[in-house]
Structure formats: structure tokens, C-alpha cells
PDB file of N, CA and C in Angstrom:
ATOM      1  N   UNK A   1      29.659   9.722  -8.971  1.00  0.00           N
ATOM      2  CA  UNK A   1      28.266  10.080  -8.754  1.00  0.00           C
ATOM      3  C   UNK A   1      27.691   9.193  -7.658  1.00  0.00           C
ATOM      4  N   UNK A   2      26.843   9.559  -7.092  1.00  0.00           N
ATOM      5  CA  UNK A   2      26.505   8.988  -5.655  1.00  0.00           C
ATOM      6  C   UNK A   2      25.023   8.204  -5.885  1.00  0.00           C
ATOM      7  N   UNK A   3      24.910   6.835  -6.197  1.00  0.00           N
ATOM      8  CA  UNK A   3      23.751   6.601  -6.459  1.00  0.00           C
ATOM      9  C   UNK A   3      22.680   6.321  -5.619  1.00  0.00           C
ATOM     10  N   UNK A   4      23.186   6.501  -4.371  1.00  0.00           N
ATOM     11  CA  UNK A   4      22.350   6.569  -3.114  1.00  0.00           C
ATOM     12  C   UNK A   4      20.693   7.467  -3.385  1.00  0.00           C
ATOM     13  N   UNK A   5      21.102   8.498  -4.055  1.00  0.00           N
ATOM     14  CA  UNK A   5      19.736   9.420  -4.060  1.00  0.00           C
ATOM     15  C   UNK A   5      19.340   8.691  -5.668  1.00  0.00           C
ATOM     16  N   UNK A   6      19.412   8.166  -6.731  1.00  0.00           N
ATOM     17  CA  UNK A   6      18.813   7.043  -7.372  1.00  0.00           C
ATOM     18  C   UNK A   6      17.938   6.126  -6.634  1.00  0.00           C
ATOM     19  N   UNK A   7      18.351   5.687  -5.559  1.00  0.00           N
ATOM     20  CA  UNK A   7      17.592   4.572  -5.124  1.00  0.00           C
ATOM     21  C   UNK A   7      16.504   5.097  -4.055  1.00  0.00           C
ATOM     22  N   UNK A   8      17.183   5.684  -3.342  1.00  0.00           N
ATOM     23  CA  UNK A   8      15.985   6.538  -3.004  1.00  0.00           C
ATOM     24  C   UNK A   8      14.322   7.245  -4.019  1.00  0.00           C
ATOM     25  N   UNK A   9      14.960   7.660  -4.956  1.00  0.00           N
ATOM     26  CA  UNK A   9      13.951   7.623  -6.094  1.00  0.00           C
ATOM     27  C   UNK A   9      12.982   6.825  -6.087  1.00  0.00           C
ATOM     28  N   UNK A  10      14.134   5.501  -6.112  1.00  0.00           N
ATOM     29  CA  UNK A  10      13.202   4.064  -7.040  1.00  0.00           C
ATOM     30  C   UNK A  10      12.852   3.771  -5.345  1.00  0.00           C
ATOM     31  N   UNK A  11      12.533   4.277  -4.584  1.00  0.00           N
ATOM     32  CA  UNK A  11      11.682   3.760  -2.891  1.00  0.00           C
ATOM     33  C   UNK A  11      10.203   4.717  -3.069  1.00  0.00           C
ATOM     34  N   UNK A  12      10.599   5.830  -3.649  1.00  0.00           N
ATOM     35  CA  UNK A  12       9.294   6.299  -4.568  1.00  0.00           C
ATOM     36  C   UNK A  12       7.949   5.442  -5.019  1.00  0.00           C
ATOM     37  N   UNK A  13       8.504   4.557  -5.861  1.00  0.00           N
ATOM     38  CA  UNK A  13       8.199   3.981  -6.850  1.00  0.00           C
ATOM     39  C   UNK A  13       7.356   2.699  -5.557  1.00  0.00           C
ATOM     40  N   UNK A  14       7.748   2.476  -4.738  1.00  0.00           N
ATOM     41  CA  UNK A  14       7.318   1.458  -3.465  1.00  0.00           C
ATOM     42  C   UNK A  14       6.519   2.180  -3.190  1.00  0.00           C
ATOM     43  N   UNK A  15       6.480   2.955  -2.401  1.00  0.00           N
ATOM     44  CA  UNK A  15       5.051   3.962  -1.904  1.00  0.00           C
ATOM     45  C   UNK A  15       4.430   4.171  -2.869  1.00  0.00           C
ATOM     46  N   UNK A  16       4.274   4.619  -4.296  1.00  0.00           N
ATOM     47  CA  UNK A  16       2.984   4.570  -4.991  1.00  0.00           C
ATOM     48  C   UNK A  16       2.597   3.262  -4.850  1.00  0.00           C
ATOM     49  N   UNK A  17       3.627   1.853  -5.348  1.00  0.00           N
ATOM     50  CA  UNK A  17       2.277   0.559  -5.241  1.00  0.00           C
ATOM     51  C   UNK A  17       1.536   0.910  -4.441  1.00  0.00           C
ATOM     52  N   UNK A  18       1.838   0.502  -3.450  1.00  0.00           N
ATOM     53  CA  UNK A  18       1.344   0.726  -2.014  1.00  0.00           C
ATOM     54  C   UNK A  18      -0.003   1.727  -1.923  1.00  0.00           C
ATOM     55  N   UNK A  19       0.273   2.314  -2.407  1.00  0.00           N
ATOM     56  CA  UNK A  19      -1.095   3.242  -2.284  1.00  0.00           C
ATOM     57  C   UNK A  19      -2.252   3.081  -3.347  1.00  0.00           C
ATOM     58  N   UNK A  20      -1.545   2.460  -4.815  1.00  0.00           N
ATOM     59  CA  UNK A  20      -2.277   1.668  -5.958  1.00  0.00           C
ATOM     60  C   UNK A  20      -2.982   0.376  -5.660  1.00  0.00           C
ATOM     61  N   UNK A  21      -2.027   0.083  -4.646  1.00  0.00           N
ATOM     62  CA  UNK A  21      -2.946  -1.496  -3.910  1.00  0.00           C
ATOM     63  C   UNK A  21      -3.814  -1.271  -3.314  1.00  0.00           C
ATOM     64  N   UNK A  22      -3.798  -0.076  -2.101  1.00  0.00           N
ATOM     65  CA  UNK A  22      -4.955   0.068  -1.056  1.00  0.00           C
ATOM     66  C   UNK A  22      -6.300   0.479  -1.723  1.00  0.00           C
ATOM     67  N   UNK A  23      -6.108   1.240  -3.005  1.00  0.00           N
ATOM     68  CA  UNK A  23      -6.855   2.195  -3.906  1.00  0.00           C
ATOM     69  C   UNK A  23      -7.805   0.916  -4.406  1.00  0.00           C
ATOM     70  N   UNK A  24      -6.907  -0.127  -5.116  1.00  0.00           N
ATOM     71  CA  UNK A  24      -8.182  -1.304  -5.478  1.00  0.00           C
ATOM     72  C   UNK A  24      -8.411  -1.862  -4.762  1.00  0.00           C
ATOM     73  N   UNK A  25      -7.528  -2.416  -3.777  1.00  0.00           N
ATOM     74  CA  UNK A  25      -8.520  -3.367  -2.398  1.00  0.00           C
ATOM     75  C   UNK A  25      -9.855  -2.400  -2.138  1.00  0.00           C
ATOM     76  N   UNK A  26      -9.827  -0.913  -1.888  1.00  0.00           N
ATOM     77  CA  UNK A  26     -11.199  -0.506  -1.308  1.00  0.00           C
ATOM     78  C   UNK A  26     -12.175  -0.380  -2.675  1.00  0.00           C
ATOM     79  N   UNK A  27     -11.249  -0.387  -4.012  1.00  0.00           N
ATOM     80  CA  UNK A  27     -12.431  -0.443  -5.264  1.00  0.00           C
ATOM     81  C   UNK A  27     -13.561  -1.933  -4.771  1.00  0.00           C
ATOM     82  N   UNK A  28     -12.522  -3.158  -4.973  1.00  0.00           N
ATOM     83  CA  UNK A  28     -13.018  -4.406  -5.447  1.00  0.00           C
ATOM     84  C   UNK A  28     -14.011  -4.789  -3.754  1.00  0.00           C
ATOM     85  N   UNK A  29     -13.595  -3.857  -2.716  1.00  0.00           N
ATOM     86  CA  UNK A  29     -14.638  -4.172  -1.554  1.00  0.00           C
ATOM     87  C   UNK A  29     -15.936  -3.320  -1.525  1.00  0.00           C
ATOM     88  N   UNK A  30     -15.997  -2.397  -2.559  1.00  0.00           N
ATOM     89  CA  UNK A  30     -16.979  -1.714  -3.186  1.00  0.00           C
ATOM     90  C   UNK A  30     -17.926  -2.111  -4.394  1.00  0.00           C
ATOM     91  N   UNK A  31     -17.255  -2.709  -4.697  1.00  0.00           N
ATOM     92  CA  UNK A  31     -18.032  -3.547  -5.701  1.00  0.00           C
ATOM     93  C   UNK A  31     -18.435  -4.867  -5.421  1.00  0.00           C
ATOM     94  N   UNK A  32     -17.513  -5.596  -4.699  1.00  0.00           N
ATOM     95  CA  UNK A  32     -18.504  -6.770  -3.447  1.00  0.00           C
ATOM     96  C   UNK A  32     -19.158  -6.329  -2.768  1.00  0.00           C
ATOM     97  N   UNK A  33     -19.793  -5.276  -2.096  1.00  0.00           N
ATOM     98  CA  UNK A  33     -20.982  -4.962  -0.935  1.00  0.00           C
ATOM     99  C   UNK A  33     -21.777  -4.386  -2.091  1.00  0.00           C
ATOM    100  N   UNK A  34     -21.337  -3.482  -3.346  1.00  0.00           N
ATOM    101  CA  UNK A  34     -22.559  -3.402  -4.636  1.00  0.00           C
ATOM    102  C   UNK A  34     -23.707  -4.837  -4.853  1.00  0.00           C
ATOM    103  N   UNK A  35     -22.450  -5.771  -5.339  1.00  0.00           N
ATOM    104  CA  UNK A  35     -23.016  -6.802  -5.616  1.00  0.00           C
ATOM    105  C   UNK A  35     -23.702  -7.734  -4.861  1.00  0.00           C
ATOM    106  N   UNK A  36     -23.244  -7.749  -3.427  1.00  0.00           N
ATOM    107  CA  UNK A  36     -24.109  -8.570  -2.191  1.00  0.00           C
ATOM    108  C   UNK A  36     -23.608  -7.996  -1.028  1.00  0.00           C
ATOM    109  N   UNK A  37     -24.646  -7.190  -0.331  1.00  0.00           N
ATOM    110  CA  UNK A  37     -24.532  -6.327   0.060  1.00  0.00           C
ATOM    111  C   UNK A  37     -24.616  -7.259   1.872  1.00  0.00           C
ATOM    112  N   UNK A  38     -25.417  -8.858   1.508  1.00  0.00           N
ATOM    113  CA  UNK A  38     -25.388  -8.851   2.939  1.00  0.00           C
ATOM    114  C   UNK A  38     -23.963  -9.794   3.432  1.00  0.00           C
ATOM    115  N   UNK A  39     -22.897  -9.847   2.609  1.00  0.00           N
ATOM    116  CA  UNK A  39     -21.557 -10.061   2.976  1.00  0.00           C
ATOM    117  C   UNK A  39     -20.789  -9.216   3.240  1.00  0.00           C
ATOM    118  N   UNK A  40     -21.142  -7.860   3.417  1.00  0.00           N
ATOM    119  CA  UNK A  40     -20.223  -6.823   3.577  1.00  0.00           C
ATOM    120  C   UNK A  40     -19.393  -6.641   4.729  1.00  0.00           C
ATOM    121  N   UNK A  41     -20.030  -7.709   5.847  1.00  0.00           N
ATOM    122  CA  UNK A  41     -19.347  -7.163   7.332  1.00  0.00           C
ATOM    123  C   UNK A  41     -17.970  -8.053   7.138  1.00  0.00           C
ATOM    124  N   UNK A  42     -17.920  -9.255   6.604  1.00  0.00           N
ATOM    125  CA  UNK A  42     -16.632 -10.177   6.280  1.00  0.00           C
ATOM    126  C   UNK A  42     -15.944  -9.683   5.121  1.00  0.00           C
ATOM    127  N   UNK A  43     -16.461  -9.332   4.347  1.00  0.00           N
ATOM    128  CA  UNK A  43     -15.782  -8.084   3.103  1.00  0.00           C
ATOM    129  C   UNK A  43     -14.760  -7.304   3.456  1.00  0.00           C
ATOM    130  N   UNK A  44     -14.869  -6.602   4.779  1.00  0.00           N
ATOM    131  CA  UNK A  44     -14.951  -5.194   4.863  1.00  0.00           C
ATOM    132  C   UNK A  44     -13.995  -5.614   5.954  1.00  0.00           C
ATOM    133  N   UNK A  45     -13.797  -6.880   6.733  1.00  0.00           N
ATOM    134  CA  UNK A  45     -12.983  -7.079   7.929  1.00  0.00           C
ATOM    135  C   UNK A  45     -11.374  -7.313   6.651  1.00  0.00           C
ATOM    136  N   UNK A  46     -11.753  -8.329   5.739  1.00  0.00           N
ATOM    137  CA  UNK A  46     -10.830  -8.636   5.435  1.00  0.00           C
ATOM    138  C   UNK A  46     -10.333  -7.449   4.246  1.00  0.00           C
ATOM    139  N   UNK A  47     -10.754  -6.777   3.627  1.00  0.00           N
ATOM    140  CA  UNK A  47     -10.425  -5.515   3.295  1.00  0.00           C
ATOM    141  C   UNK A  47      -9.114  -4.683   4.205  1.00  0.00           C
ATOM    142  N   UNK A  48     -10.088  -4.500   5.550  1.00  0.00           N
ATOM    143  CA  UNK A  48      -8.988  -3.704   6.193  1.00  0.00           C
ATOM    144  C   UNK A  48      -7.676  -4.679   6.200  1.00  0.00           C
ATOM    145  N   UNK A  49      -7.715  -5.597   6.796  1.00  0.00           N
ATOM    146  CA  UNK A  49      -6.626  -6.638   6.560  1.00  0.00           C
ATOM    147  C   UNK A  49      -5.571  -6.138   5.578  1.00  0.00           C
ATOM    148  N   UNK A  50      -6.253  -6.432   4.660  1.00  0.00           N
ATOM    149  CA  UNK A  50      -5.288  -6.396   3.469  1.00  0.00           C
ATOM    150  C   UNK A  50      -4.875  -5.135   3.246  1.00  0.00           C
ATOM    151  N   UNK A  51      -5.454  -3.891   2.954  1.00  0.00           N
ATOM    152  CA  UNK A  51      -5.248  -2.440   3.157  1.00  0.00           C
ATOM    153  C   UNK A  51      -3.982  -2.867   4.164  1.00  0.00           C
ATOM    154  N   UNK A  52      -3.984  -2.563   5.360  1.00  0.00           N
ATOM    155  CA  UNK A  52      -3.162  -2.691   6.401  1.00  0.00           C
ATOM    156  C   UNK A  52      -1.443  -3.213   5.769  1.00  0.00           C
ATOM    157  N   UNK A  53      -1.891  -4.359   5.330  1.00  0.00           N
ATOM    158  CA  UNK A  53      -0.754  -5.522   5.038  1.00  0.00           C
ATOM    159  C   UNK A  53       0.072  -4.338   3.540  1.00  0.00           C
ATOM    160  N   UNK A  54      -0.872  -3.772   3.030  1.00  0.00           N
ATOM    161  CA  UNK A  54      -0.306  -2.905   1.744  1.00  0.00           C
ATOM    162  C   UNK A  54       0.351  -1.588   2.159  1.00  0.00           C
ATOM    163  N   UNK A  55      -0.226  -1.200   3.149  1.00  0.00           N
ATOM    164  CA  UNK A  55       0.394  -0.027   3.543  1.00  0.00           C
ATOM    165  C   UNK A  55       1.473  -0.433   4.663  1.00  0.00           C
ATOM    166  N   UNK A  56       1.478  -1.526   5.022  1.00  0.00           N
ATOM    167  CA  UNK A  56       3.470  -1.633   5.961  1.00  0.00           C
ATOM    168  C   UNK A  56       3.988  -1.545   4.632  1.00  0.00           C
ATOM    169  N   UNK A  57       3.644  -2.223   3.813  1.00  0.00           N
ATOM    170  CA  UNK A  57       5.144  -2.211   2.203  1.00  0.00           C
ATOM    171  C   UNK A  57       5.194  -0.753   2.006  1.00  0.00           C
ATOM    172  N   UNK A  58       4.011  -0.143   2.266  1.00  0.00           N
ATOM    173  CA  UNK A  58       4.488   1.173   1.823  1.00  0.00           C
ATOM    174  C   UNK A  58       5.606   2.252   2.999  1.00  0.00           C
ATOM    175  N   UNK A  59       4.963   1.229   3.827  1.00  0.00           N
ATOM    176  CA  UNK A  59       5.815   2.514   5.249  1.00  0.00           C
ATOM    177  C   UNK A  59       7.571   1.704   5.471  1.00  0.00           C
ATOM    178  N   UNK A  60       7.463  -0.032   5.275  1.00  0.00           N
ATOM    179  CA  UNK A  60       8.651  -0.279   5.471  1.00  0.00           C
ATOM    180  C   UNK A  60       9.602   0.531   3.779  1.00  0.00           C
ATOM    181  N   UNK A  61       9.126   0.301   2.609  1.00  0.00           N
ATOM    182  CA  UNK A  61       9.666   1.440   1.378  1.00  0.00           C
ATOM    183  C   UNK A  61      10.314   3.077   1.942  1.00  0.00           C
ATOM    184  N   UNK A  62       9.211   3.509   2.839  1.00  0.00           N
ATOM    185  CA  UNK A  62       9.717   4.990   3.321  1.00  0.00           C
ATOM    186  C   UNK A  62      10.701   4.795   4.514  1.00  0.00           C
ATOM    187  N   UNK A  63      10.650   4.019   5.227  1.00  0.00           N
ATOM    188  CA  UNK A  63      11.712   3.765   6.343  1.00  0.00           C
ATOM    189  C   UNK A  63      12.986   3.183   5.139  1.00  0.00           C
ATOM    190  N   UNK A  64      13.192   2.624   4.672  1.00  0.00           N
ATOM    191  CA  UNK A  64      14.293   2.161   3.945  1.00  0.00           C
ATOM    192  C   UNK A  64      14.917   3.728   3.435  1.00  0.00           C
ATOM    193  N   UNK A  65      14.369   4.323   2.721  1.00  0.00           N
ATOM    194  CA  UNK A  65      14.800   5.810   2.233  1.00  0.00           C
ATOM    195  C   UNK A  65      15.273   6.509   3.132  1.00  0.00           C
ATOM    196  N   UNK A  66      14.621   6.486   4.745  1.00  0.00           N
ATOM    197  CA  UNK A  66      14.721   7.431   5.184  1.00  0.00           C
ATOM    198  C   UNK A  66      16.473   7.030   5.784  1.00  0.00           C
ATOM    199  N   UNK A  67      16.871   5.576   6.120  1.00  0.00           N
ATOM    200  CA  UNK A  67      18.027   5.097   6.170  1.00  0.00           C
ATOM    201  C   UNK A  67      18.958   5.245   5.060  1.00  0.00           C
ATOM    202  N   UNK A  68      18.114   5.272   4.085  1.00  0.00           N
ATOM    203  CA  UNK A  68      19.319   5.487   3.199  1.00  0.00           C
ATOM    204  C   UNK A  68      20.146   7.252   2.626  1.00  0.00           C
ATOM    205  N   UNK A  69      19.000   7.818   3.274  1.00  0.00           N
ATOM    206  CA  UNK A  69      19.683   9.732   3.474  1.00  0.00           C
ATOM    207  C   UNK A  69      20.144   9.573   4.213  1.00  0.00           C
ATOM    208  N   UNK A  70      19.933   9.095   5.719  1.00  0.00           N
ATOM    209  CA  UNK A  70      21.278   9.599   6.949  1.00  0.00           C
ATOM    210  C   UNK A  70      22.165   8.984   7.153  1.00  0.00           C
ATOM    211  N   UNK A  71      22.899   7.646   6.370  1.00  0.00           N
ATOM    212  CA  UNK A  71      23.840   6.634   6.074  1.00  0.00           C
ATOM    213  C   UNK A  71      24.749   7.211   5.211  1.00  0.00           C
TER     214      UNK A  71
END
């Protein structure tokens, strides 16, 4: 049995974090500009930041898969 397409699966499982992370980074920067609204411009820089930094794990996860079908 070829467990190559198993692991591919579990690279699945990488792209949802990834998208579960970006989902609360923009909750918890929503609820800091709720709560003080005149910190939002440094909020909101380092937000994207981090968004950013969550979604390479998610794109280097899909590049790994995509090496591991044409290998």
C-alpha cells in the first residue's frame, strides 16, 4: 500500500491550522479595536504580520503535498 497519499491527507490537516490561526488572529484583533479602539492602527499592523506568518505554514503544508503527488 502506498502511504504517500496518507500523508498527503495529514498536509490537509496543515492547511486547516493555518486557516484556524488566521480566523483567531482577525477574532482577537477585533476584539482589541472593540475594546480600545484608539490602538487599532498598531493592532492591525501586527495582525497582518502574523496572519501572513500563518498563512506561509499553510502554503509551505500545500507545496509539500503538491511534491509529494509528482515524486
Amino acid at each position: 500500500m502506498d502511504y504517500k497519499f496518507f500523508a498527503i491527507g495529514f498536509m490537509s490537516f496543515g492547511m486547516a491550522a493555518s486557516a484556524l490561526g488566521v480566523a483567531i488572529i482577525f477574532m482577537s484583533l477585533l476584539n482589541g479595536m472593540s475594546r480600545n479602539p484608539s490602538t487599532s492602527d498598531s493592532l492591525q499592523k501586527i495582525a497582518i504580520i502574523g496572519a501572513s506568518l500563518a498563512e506561509a505554514m499553510g502554503l509551505l503544508s500545500f507545496l509539500i503535498a503538491i511534491l509529494l503527488i509528482f515524486m
